[in-house]
Protein backbone atom coordinates (compact mmCIF):
# COMPACT_ATOMS: atom_id res chain seq x y z
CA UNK A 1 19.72 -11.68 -4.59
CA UNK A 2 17.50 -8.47 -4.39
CA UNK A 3 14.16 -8.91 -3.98
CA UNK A 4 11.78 -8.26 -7.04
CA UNK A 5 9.64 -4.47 -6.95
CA UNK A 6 6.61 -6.20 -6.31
CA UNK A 7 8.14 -8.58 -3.68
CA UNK A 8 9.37 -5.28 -1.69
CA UNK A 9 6.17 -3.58 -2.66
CA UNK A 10 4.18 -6.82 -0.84
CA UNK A 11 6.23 -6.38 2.19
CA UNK A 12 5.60 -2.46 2.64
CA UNK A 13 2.05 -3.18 1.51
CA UNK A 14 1.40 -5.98 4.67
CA UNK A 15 3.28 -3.88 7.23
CA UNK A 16 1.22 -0.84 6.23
CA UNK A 17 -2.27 -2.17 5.91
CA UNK A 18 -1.69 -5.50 7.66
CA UNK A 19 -1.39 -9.13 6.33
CA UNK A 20 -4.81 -10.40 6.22
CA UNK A 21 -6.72 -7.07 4.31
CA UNK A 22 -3.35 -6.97 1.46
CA UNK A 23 -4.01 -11.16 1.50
CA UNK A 24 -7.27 -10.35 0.62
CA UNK A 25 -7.21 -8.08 -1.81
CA UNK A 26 -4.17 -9.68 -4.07
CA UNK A 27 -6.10 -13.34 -3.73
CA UNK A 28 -9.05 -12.43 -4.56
CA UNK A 29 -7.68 -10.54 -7.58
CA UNK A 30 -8.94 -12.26 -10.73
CA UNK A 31 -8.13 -11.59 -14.40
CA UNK A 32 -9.38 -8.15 -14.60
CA UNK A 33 -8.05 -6.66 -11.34
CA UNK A 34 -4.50 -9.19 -11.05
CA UNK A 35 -2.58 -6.61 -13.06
CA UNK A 36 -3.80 -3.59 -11.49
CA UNK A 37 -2.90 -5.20 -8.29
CA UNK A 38 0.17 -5.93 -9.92
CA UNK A 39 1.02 -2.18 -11.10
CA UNK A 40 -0.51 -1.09 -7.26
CA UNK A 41 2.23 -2.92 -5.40
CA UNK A 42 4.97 -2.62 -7.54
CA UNK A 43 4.08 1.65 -7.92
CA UNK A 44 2.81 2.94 -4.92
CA UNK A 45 4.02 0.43 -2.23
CA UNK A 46 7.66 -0.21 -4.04
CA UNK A 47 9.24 2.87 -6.08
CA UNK A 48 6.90 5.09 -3.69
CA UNK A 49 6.58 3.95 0.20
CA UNK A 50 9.92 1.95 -0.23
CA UNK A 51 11.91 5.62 -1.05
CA UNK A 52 14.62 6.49 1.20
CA UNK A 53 13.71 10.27 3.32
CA UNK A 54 10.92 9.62 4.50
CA UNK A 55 9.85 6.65 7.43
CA UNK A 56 6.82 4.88 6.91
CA UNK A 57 5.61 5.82 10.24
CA UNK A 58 5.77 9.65 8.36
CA UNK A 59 3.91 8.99 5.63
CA UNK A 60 1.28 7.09 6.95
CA UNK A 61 0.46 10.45 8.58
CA UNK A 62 0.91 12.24 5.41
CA UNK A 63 -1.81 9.75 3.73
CA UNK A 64 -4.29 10.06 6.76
CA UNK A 65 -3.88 13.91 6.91
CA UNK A 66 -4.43 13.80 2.61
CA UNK A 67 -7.52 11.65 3.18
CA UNK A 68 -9.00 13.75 6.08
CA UNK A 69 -8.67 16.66 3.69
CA UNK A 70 -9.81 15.25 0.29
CA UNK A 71 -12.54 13.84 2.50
CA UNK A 72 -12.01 10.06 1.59
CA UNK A 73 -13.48 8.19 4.17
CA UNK A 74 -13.23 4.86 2.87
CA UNK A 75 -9.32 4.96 1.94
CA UNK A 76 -8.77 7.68 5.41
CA UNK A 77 -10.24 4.83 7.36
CA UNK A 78 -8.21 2.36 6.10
CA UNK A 79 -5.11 4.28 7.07
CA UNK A 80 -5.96 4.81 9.81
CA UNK A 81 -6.32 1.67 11.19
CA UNK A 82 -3.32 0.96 9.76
């Protein structure tokens, strides 16, 4: 059986950003925020990281090189400690 969008998303999610931070942020997620963390992992991390062409390794320098340039700090540093 395939694994669910937001299963794969969860996975791509953790290996990106590491275990403990994505932990975090989906436990912590309350009524308000549960479905945007919801639509988050199941968007970006599934039908977006989890496409075929590019490797992970690749686009994690695509998103710190975006950051750098958009000057995002906050999100920049978190990708690139990641």
């Amino acid at each position: 059986m395939s694994k669910s969008r937001f299963e794969r998303g969860l996975e791509i999610r953790k290996k990106v950003l590491g275990e403990s931070h994505v932990s975090n942020l989906v436990d912590k997620a309350d009524e308000f925020t549960r479905d945007f963390q919801r639509f988050v992992t199941e968007t970006c991390w599934n039908d977006v990281w989890g496409r075929d062409g590019i490797s992970v390794q690749r686009r994690c320098l695509n998103q710190v090189c975006i950051m750098a340039a958009l000057n995002r700090t906050e999100e920049f540093e978190i990708h690139f400690r990641a």
